[in-house]
Protein backbone atom coordinates (compact mmCIF):
# COMPACT_ATOMS: atom_id res chain seq x y z
CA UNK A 1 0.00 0.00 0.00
CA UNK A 2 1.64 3.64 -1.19
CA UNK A 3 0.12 7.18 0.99
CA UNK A 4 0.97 9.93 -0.93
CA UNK A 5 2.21 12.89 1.36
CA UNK A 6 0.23 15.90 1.64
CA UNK A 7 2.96 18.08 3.01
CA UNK A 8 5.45 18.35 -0.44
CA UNK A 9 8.95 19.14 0.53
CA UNK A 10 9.42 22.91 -0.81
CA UNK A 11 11.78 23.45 -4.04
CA UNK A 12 12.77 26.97 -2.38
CA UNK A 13 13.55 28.72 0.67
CA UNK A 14 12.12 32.71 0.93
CA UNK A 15 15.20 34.61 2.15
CA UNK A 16 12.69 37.56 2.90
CA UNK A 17 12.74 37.29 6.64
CA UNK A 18 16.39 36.88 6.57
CA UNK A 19 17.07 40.29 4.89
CA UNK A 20 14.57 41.89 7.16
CA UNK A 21 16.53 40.42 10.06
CA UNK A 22 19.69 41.24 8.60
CA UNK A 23 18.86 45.03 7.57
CA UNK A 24 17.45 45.26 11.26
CA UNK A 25 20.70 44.35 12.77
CA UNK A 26 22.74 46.42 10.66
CA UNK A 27 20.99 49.16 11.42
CA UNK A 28 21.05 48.92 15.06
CA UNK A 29 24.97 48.11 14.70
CA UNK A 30 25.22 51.50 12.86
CA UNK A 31 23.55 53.61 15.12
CA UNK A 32 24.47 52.42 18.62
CA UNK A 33 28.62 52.67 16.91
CA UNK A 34 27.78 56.82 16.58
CA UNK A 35 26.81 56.88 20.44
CA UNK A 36 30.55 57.94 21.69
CA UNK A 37 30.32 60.32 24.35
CA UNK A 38 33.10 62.57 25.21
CA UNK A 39 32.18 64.18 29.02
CA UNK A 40 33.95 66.91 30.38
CA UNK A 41 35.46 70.38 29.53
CA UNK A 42 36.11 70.94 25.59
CA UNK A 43 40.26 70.72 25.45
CA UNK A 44 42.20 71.54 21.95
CA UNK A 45 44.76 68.29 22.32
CA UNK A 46 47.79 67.69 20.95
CA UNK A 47 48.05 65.25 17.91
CA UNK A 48 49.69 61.97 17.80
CA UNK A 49 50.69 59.40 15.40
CA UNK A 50 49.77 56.94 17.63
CA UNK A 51 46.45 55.11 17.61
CA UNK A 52 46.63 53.84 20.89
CA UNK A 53 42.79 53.78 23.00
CA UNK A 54 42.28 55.19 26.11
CA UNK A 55 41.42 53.02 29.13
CA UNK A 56 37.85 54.88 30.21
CA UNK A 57 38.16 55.89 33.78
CA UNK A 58 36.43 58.28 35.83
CA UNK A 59 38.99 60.26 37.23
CA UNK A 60 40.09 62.89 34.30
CA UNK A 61 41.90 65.70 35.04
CA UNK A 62 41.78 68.32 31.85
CA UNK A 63 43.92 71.51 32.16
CA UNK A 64 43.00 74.64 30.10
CA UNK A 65 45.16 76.98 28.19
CA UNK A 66 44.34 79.55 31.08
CA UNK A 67 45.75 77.09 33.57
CA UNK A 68 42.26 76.27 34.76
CA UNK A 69 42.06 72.22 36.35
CA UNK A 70 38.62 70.34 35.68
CA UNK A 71 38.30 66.98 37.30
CA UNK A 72 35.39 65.37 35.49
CA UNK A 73 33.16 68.72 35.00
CA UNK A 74 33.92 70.40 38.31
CA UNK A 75 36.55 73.09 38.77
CA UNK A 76 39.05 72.02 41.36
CA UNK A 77 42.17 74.11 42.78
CA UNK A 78 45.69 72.23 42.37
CA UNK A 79 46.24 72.35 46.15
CA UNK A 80 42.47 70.34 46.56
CA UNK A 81 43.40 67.95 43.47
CA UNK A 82 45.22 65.50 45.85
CA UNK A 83 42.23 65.20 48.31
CA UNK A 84 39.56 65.07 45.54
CA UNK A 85 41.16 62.26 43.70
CA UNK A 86 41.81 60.08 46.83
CA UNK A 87 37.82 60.39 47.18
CA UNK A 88 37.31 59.85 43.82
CA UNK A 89 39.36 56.58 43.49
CA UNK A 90 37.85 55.34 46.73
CA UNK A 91 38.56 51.17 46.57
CA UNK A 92 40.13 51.33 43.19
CA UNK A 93 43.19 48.60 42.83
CA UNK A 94 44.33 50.29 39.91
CA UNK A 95 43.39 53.32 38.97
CA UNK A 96 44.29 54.94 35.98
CA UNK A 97 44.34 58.74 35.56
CA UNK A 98 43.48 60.92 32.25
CA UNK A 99 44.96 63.91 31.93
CA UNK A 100 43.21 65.94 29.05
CA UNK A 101 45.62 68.89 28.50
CA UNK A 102 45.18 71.02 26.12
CA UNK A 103 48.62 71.41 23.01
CA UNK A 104 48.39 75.54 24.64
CA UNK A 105 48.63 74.66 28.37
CA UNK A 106 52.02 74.81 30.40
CA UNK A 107 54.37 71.59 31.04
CA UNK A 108 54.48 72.61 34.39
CA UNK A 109 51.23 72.84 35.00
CA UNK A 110 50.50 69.17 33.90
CA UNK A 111 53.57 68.11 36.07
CA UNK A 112 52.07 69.67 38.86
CA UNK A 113 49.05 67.35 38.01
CA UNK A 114 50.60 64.49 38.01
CA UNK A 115 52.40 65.36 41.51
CA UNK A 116 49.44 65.83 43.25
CA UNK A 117 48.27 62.52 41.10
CA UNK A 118 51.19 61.04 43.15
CA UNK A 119 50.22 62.47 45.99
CA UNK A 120 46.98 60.60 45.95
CA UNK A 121 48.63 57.38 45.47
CA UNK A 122 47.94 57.31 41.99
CA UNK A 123 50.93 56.25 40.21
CA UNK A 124 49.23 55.06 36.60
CA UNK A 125 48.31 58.06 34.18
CA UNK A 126 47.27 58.29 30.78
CA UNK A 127 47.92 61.67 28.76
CA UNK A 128 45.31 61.83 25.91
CA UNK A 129 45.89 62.85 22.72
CA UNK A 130 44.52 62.88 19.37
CA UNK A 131 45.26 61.26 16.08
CA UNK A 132 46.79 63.36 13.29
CA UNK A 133 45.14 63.06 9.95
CA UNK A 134 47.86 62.87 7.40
C-alpha cells in the first residue's frame, strides 16, 4: 500500500525574513557605533601618530590653556586635586588617571598634576591625545 504525502517538501527557501533580520541588525549596529560620548570640559589636544585607546576611567583631570584644572566637569584648585582624587578613586586597585591637557597649556602645569596625582597614590596616568590626519 503507497500514501501519498500531503505536506510536499518545498523546491525553495524565501530569504525575505532573513534580509529583514539582517537590515534590522545592521541598522542597530550603525547607530548604537555613533553613540561615543566625550564628558567633560572641551580641550584643543595635541596630535599623535599613535592610535593607541584610552582606558575609560572616571577620574580625568583636563587643564586649560588659562591654567584652569577640571576633574570630570567640576573646577578644582591644584592644592584640593590631591584630596579630591583620593575620594574619587575610593577602593580602586588600579586606577588609571586621564589627563586631558590642552597642546596651549604649560608643562608645568601638567607636572604639577601628576604630583598631586602622586600624591593621591595614583601612580598610573594616561595623557590623551589625538590622532593626526595625514
Amino acid at each position: 500500500m503507497h500514501f501519498s504525502r500531503q505536506n510536499k517538501p518545498l523546491a525553495e527557501f524565501n530569504f525575505s525574513s532573513l534580509t529583514d533580520i539582517v537590515m534590522l541588525l545592521l541598522i542597530f549596529f550603525l547607530i548604537t557605533s555613533q553613540f561615543v560620548v566625550q564628558t567633560g570640559v572641551k580641550v584643543k589636544l595635541p596630535g599623535s601618530d599613535n592610535d593607541e585607546q584610552v582606558i575609560p576611567s572616571k577620574l580625568i583631570v583636563s587643564v586649560m590653556r588659562d591654567g584652569a584644572l577640571f576633574l570630570g566637569q567640576d573646577a578644582v584648585t591644584l592644592d584640593d586635586l590631591p584630596a579630591r582624587l583620593t575620594v574619587l578613586k575610593g577602593a580602586e586597585t588600579d586606577p588609571n588617571l586621564i589627563i586631558r591637557a590642552d597642546k596651549e597649556a604649560s608643562i608645568d602645569l601638567v607636572i604639577k598634576v601628576i604630583d598631586a596625582a602622586r600624591d593621591a597614590e595614583i601612580d598610573k596616568f594616561t595623557i590623551e591625545t589625538e590622532k593626526k590626519n595625514i
